[in-house]
Protein backbone atom coordinates (compact mmCIF):
# COMPACT_ATOMS: atom_id res chain seq x y z
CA UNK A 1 -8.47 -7.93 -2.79
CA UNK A 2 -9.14 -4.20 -4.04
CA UNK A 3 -7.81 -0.78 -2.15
CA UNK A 4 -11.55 -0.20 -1.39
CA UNK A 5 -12.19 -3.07 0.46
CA UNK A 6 -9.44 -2.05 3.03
CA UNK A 7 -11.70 1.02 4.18
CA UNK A 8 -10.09 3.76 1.90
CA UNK A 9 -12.38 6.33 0.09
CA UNK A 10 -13.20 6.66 -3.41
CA UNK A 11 -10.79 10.15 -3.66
CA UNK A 12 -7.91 7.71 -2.51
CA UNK A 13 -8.22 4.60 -4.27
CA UNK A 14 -8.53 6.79 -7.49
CA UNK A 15 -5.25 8.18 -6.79
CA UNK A 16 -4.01 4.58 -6.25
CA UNK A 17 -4.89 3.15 -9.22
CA UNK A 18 -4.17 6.12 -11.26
CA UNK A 19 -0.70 5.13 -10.86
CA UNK A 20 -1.02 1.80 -11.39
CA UNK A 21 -1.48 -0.37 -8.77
CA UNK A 22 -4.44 -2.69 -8.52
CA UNK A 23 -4.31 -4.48 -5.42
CA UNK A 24 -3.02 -4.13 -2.15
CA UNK A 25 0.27 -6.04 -1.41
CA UNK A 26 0.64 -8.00 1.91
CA UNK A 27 2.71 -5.80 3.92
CA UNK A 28 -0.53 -3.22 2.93
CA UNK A 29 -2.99 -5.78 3.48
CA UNK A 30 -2.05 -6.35 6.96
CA UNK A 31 -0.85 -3.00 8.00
CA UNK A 32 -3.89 -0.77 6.52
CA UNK A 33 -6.81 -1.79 8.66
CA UNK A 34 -4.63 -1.62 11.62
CA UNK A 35 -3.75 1.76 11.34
CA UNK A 36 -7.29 2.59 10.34
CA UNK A 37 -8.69 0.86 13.32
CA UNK A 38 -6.54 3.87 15.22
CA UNK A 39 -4.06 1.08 16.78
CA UNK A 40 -0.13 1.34 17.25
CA UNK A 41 1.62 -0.76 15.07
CA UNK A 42 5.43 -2.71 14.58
CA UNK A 43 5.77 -3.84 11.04
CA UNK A 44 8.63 -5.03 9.59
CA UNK A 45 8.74 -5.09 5.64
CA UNK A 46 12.07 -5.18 3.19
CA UNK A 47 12.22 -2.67 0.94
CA UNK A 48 9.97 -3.59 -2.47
CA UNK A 49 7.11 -4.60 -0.44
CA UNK A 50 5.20 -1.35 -0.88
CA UNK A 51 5.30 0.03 2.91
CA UNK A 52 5.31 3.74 2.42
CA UNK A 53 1.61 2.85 1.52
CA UNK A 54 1.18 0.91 4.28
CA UNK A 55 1.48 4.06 6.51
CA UNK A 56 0.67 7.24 4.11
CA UNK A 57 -2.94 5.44 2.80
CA UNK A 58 -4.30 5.36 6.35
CA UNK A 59 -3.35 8.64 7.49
CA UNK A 60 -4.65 10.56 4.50
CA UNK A 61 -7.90 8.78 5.01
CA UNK A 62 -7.43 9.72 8.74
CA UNK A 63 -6.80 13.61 7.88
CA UNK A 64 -9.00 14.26 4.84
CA UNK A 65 -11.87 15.45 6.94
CA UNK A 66 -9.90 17.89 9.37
CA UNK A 67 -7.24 20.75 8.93
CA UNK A 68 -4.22 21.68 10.43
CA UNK A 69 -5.51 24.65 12.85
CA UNK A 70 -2.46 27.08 13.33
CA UNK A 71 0.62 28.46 11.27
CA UNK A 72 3.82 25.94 11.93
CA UNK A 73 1.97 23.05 12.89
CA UNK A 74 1.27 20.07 11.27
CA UNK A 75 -1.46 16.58 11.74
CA UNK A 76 1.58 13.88 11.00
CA UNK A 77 5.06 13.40 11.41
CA UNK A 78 7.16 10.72 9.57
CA UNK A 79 10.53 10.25 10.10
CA UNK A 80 13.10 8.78 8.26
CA UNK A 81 16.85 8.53 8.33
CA UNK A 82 17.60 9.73 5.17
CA UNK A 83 17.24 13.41 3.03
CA UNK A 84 17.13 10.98 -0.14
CA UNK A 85 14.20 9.00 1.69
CA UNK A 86 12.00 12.50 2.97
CA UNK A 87 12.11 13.18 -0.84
CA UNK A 88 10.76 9.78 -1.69
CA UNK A 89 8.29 9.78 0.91
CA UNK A 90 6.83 13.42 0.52
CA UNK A 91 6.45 12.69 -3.22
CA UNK A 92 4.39 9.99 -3.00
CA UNK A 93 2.61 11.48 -0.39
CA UNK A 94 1.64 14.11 -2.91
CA UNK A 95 0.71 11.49 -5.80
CA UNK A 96 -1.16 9.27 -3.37
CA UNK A 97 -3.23 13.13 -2.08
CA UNK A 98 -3.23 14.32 -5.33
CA UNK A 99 -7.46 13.87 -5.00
CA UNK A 100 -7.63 15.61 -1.47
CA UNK A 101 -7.05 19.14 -0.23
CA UNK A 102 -4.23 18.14 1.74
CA UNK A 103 -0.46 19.48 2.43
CA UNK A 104 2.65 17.85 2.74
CA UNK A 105 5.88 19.24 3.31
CA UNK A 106 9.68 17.91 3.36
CA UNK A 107 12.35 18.50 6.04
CA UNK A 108 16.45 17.73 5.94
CA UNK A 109 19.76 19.32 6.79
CA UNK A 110 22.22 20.52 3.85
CA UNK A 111 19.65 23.03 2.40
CA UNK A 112 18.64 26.42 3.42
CA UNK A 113 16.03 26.79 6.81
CA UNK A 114 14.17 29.47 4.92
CA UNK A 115 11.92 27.71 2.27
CA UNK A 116 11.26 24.92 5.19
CA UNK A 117 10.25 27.89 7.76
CA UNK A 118 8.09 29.23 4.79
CA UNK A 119 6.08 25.98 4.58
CA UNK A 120 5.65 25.54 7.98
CA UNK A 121 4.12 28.83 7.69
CA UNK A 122 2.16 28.69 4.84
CA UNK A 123 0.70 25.07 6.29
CA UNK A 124 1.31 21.56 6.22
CA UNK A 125 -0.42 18.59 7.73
CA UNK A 126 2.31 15.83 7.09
CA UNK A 127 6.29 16.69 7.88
CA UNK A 128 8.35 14.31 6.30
CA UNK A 129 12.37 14.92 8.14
CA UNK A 130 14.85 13.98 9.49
CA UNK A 131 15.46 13.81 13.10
CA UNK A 132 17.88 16.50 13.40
CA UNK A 133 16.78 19.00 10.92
CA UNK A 134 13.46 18.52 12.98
CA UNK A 135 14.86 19.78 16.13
CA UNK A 136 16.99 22.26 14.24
CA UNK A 137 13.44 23.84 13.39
CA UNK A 138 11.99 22.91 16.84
CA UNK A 139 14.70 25.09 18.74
CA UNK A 140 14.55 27.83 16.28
CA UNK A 141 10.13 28.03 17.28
CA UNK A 142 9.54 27.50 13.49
CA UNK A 143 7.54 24.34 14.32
CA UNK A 144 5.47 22.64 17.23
CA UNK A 145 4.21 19.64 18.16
CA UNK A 146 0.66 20.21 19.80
CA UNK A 147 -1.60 19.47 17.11
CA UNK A 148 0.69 15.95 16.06
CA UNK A 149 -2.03 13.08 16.17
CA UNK A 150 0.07 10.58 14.15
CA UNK A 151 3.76 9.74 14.27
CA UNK A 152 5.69 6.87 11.64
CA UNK A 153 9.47 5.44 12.54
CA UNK A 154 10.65 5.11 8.98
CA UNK A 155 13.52 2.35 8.42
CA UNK A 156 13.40 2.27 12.17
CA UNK A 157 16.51 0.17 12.09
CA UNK A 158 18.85 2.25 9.98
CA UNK A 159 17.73 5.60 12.04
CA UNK A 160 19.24 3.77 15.14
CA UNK A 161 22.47 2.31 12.84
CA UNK A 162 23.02 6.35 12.35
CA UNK A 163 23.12 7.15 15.65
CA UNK A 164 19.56 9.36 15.90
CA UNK A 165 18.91 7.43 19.10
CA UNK A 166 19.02 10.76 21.52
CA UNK A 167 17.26 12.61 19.04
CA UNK A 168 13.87 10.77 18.31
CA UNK A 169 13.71 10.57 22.42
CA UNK A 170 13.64 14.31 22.41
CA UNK A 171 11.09 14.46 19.90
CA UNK A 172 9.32 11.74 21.23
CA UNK A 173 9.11 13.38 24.84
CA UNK A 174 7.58 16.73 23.01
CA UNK A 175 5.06 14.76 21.16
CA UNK A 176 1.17 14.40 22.62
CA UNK A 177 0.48 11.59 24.62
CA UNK A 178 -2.53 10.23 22.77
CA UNK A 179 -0.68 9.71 19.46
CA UNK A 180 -0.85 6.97 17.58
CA UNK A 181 2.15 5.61 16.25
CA UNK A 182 3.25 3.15 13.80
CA UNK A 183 6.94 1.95 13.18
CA UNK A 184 8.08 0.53 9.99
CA UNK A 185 12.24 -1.25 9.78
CA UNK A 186 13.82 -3.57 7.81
CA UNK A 187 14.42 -5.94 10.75
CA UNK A 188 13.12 -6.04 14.55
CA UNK A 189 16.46 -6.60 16.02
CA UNK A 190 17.04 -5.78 19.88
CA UNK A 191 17.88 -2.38 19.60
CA UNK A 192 15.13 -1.83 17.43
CA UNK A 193 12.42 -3.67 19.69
CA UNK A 194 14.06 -1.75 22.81
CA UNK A 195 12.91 1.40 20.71
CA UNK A 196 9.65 0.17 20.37
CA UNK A 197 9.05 -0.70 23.56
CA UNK A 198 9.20 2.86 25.36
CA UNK A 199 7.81 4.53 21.81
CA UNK A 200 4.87 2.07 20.83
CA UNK A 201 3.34 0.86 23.51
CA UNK A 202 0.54 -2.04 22.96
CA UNK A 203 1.08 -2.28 19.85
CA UNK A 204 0.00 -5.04 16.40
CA UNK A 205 2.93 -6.53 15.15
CA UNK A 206 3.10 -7.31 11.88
CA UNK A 207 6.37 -9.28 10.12
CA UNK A 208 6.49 -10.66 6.60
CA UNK A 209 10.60 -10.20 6.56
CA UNK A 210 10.88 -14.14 6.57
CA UNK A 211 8.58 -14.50 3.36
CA UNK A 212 10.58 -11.83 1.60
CA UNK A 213 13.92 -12.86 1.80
CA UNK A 214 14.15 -14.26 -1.49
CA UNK A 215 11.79 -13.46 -4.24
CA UNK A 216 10.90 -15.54 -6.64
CA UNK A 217 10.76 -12.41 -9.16
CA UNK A 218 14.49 -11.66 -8.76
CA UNK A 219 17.32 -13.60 -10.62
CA UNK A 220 20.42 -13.75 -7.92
CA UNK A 221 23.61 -14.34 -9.16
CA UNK A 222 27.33 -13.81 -8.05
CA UNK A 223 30.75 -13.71 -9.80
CA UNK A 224 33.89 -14.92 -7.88
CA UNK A 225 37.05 -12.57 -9.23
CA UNK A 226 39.82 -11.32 -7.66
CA UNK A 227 39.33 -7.95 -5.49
CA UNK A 228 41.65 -6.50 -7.60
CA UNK A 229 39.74 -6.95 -11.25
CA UNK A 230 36.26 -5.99 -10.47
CA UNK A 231 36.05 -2.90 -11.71
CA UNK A 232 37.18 -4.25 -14.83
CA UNK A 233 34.86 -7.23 -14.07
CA UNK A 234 31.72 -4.98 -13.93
CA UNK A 235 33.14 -2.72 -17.10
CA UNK A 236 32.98 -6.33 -18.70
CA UNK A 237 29.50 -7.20 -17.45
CA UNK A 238 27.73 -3.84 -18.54
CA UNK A 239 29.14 -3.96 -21.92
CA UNK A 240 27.44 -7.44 -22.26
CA UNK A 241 24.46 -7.82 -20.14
CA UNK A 242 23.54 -4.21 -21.70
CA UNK A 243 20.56 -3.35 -19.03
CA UNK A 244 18.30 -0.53 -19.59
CA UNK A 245 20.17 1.02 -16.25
CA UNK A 246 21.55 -0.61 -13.16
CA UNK A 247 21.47 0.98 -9.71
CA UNK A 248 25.38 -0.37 -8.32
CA UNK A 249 26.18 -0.30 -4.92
CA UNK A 250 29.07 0.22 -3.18
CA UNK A 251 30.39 0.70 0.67
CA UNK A 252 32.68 3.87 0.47
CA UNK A 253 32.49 7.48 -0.86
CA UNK A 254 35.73 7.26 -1.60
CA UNK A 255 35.40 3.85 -3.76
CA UNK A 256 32.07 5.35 -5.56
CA UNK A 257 34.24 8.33 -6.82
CA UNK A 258 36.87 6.31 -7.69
CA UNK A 259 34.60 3.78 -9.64
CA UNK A 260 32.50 6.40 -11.67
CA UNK A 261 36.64 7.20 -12.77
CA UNK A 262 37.56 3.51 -13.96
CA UNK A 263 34.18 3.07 -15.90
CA UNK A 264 34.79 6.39 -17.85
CA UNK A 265 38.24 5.94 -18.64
CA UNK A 266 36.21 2.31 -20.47
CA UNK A 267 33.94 4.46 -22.43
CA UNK A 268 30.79 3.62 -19.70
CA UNK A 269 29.45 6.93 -18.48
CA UNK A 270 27.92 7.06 -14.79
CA UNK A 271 27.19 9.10 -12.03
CA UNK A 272 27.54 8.62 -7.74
CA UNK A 273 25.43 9.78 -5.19
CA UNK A 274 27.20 9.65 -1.55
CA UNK A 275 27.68 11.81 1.66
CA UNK A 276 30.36 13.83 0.10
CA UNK A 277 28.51 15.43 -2.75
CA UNK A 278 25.94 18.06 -1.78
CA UNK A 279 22.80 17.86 -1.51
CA UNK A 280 21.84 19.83 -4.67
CA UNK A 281 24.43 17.61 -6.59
CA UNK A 282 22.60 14.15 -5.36
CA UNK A 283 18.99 15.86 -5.99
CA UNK A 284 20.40 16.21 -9.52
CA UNK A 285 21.87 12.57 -9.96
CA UNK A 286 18.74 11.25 -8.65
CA UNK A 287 16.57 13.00 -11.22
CA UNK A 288 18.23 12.11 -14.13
CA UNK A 289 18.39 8.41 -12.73
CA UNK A 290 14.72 8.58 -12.55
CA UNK A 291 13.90 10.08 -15.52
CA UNK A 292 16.04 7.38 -17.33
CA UNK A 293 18.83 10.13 -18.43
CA UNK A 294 21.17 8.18 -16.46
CA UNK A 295 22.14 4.83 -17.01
CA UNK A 296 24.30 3.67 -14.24
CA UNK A 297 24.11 4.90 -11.01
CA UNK A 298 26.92 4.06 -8.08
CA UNK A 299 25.48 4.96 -4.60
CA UNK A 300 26.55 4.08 -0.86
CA UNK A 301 23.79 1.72 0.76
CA UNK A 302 22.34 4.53 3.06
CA UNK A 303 22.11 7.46 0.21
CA UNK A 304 19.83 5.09 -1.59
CA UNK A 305 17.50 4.06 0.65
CA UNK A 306 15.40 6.67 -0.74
CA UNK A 307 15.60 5.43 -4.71
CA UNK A 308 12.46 4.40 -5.77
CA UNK A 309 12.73 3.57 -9.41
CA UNK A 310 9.78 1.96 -11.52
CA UNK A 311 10.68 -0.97 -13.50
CA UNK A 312 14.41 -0.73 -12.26
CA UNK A 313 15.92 -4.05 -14.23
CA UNK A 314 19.03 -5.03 -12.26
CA UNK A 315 20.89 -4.07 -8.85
CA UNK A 316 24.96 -4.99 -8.32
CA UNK A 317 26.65 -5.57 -5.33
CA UNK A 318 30.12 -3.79 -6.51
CA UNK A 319 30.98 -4.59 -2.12
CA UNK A 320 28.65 -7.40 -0.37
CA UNK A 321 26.53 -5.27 2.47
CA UNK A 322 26.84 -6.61 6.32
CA UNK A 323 24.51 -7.01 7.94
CA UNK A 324 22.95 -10.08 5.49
CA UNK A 325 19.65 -8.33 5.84
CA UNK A 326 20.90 -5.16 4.00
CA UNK A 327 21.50 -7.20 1.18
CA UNK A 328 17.88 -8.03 0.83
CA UNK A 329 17.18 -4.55 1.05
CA UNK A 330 18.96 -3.74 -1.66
CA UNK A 331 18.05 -6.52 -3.77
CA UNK A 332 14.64 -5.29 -2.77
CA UNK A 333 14.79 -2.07 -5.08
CA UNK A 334 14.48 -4.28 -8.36
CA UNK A 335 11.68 -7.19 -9.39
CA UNK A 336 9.18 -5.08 -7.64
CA UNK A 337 4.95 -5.43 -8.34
CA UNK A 338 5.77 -8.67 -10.03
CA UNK A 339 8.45 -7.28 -12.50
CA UNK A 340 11.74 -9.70 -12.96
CA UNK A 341 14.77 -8.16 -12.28
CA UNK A 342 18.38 -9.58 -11.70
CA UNK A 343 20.45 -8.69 -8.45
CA UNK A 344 24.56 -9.29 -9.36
CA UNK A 345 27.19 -9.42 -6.69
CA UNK A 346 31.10 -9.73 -7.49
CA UNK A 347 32.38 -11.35 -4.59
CA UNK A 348 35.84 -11.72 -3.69
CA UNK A 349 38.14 -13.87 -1.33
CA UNK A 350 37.69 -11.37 1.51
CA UNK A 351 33.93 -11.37 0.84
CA UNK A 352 33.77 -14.82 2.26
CA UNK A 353 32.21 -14.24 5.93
CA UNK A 354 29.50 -11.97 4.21
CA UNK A 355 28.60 -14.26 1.68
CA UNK A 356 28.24 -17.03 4.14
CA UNK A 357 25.90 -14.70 6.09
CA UNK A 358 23.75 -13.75 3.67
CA UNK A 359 23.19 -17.17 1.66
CA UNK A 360 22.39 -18.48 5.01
CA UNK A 361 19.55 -15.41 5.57
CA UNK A 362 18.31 -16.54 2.17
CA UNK A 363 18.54 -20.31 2.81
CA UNK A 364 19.97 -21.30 0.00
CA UNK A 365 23.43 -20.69 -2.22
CA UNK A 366 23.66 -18.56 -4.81
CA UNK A 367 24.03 -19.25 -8.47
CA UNK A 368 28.00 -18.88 -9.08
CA UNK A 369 29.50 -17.55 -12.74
CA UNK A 370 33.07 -17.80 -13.95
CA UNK A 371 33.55 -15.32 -16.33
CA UNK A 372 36.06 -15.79 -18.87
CA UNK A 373 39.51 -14.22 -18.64
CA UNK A 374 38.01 -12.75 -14.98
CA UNK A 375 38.89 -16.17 -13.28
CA UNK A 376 40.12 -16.00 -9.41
CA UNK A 377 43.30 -16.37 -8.61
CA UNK A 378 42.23 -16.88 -4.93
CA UNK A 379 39.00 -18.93 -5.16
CA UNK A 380 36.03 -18.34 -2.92
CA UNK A 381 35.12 -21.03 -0.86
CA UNK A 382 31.76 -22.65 -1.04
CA UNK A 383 29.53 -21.15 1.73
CA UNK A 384 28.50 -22.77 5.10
CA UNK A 385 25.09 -21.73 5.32
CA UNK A 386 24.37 -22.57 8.91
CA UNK A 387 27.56 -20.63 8.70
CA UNK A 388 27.89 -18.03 12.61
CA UNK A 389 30.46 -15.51 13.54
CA UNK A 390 33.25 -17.01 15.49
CA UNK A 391 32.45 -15.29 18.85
CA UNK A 392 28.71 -17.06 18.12
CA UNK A 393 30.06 -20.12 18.54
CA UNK A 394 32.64 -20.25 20.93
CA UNK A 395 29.14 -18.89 22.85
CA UNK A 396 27.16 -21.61 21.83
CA UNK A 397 29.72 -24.14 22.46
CA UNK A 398 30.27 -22.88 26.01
CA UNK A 399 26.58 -23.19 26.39
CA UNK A 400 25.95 -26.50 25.07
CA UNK A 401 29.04 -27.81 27.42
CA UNK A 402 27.03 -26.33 30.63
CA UNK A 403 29.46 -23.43 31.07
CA UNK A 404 29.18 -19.65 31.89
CA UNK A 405 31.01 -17.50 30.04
CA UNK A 406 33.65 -15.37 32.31
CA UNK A 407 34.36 -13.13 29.78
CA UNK A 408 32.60 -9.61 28.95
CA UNK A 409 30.60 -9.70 25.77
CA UNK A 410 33.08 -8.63 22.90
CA UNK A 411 33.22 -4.42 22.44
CA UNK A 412 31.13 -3.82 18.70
CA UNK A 413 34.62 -3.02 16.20
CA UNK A 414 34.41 -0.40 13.71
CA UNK A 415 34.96 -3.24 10.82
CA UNK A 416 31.53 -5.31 12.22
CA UNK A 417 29.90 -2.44 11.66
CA UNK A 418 31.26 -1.46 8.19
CA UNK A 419 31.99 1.56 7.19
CA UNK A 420 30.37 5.06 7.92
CA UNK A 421 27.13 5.53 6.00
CA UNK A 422 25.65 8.59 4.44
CA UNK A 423 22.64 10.42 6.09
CA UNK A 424 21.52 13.28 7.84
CA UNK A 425 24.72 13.89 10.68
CA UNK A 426 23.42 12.85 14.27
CA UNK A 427 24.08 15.64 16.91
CA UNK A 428 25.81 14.42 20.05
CA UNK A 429 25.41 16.97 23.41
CA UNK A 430 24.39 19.90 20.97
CA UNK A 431 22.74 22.72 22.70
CA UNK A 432 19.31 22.04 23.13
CA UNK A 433 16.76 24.98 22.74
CA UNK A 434 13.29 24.32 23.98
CA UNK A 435 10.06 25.85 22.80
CA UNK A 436 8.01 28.43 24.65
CA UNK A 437 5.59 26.54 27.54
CA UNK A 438 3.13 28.69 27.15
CA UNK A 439 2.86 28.22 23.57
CA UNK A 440 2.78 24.52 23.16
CA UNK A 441 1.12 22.24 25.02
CA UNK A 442 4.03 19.56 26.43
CA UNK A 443 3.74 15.83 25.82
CA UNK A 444 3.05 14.17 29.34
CA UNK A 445 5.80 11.81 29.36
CA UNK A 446 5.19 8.28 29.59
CA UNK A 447 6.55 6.46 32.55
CA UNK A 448 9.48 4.70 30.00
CA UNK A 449 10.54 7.99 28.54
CA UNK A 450 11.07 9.95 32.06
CA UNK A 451 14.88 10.78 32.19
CA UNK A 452 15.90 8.51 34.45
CA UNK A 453 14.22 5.45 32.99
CA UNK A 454 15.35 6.70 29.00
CA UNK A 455 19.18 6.19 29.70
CA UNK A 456 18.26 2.85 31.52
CA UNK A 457 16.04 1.65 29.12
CA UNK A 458 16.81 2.87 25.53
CA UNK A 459 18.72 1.06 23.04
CA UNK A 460 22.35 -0.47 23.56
CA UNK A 461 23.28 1.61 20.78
CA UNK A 462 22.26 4.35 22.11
CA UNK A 463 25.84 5.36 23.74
CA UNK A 464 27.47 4.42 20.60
CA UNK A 465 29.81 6.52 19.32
CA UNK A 466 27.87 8.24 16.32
CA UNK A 467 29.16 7.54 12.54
CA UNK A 468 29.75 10.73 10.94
CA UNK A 469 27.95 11.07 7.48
CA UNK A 470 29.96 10.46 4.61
């Protein structure tokens, strides 16, 4: 199947195969006449699996033949969780519109308002932001909402695993009623489908996360070493595998810093991106990653959700991820449009539970490597892959046995959740400042999002704590 058969216009599918690509993937396949056919839509899609054009092709198609009527308004709103992913978005926005007369525009926090305000000014039909940064702007009168006829949920999941919960119900309460609306996550899980169900109503849903988990195009292997010798186990494995580059993740800001330290005092140069830097410093990383200066790049799972690197030849797990379907995410970012890539974890003792998670999500074990003079002092196990948390099964056991449970379901720790992520910082009980009436026309709320029913009905999440960024 060819881009033009899915509806799109000659202007577009030029663009489209001006960089490359010849024929829809599935996740595009599926998703691109639905949004076309002006329907709400629930896909989920891993990362590799070419969504961003599953959303941006139909709305460009959708706005080509209109304009955005006022100063500070804008046709489309996407957001996304991360400032690293409104980059990646808005720029291939741009390459995908690069054969239409239309505007995009980016919005995050850690930069200056004024060049955002100036856009919004000059004129935009797609914002690409953050949730917060959004209703920064929103508060300040720099942007409204009237003229919004499509909205996108971008990684869907991980905006709710940040804690932007309270903030896309405010937007969503201020958007038109007649929008259409399409979210996109790595996973439907409950909090996720609670979401959808007060922000997408009747909508397609569309899932290829079960055909994904393990692609055929990806070599997956793990090394068992001692937590103690795996910085000195991935020096070792960089000298000799000697990849073109290598994207290497890791959990904390604190471990990335240290880590870019160890390499360099073995002669292997390389770089972190991570809540902690600024914003101007990651911009900078990024670039040189994707322009190939860089070879080795160490990043915390949430700052790279928006790397989007073209032939990128091998991810490494430096920490295994939790949830297991964050590790197919990541894995996700190499061996894409039918490339081979390699995906490398160095697993430890204490890694056990995670690895057991995520070989069962895959269905299978993973190829194990002993490396020579890197052998474990304290083995790792061979994985259960029908392997469940402990509190899983003492439920399922209580079940099969006929009984209730007496006992409240077990309080979320800090450690299931793993540790804080980078991203855009959620804003808990901030002063709230709302936008002339007379100068926007309000979103009549539905019957779900009225303010009773939202803090009955909205995610469990939702009065979680929020994870400060990095």
């Amino acid at each position: 199947m060819s881009f033009t058969k899915l509806g799109l216009c000659q202007p577009i599918t030029d663009a489209v195969s001006s960089l490359g690509y010849t024929s829809p993937t599935r996740i595009q396949q599926q998703a691109i006449p639905v949004a076309l056919d002006g329907k709400n839509l629930i896909a989920a899609a891993q990362t590799g699996t070419g969504k961003t054009a599953s959303f941006v092709l139909p709305i460009l198609e959708a706005l080509r033949h209109g304009e955005t009527k006022k100063k500070k308004r804008a046709r489309a709103l996407i957001l996304v969780p991360t400032r690293e992913l409104a980059i990646q978005v808005d720029s291939s926005i741009r390459q995908y519109a690069q054969n239409l007369a239309l505007k995009s525009m980016v919005m995050y926090g850690g930069v200056s308002y004024e060049e955002q305000k100036k856009a919004l000014i000059e004129g935009a039909d797609i914002i690409v932001a953050t949730p917060g940064r959004l209703l920064d702007l929103y508060g300040q009168r720099a942007v409204y909402f009237e003229e919004m006829e499509y909205l996108v949920l971008d990684e869907a999941d991980r905006m709710l695993d940040l804690g932007f919960i309270e903030d896309i119900n405010k937007i969503l309460s201020r958007l038109p009623e007649n929008i259409q609306t399409l979210l996109f996550s790595a996973t439907l899980s409950n909090p996720v489908r609670e979401l959808a169900r007060t922000a997408v109503p009747d909508p397609v849903e569309i899932s290829i996360t079960k055909h994904s988990a393990s692609k055929k195009e990806i070599a997956q292997w793990l090394v068992t070493v001692d937590k103690d010798q795996k910085s000195a186990l991935l020096s070792h494995i960089l000298s000799e595998e000697r990849w073109s580059q290598a994207l290497i993740f890791i959990e904390t800001k604190h471990g990335a810093a240290k880590l870019v330290s160890q390499l360099e005092k073995r002669g292997i140069h390389a770089d972190a991106i991570h809540g902690g830097r600024s914003q101007a410093a990651r911009e900078a990383v990024l670039n040189q990653f994707k322009a190939g200066e860089l070879k080795y790049l160490i990043a915390t799972g949430v700052a790279a959700r928006g790397i989007d690197i073209e032939g990128l030849p091998c991810v490494i797990n430096y920490d295994l991820p939790f949830p297991a379907d964050e590790y197919v995410h990541r894995i996700g970012r190499t061996g894409r449009a039918g490339a081979q890539g390699e995906a490398v974890s160095l697993v430890s003792k204490d890694n056990f539970k995670n690895l057991c998670m995520i070989e069962s999500r895959l269905g299978h074990l993973l190829e194990r490597r002993v490396i020579e003079g890197f052998e474990p002092k304290k083995p790792v196990p061979i994985s259960i892959l029908n392997y469940k948390p402990k509190a899983r099964r003492e439920q399922n056991d209580g079940q099969d046995n006929g009984e209730a449970s007496n006992s409240a379901p077990r309080r979320e720790r800090a450690s299931d959740r793993g540790p804080k992520r980078d991203g855009d910082k959620p804003r808990r009980n901030a002063p709230f400042s709302d936008a002339p009436k007379d100068s926007e026309k309000r979103r009549s709320p539905r019957k779900p999002r009225t303010q009773d029913s939202r803090s009955s009905s909205r995610p469990k999440n939702a009065g979680r704590k929020p994870r400060s960024a990095e």
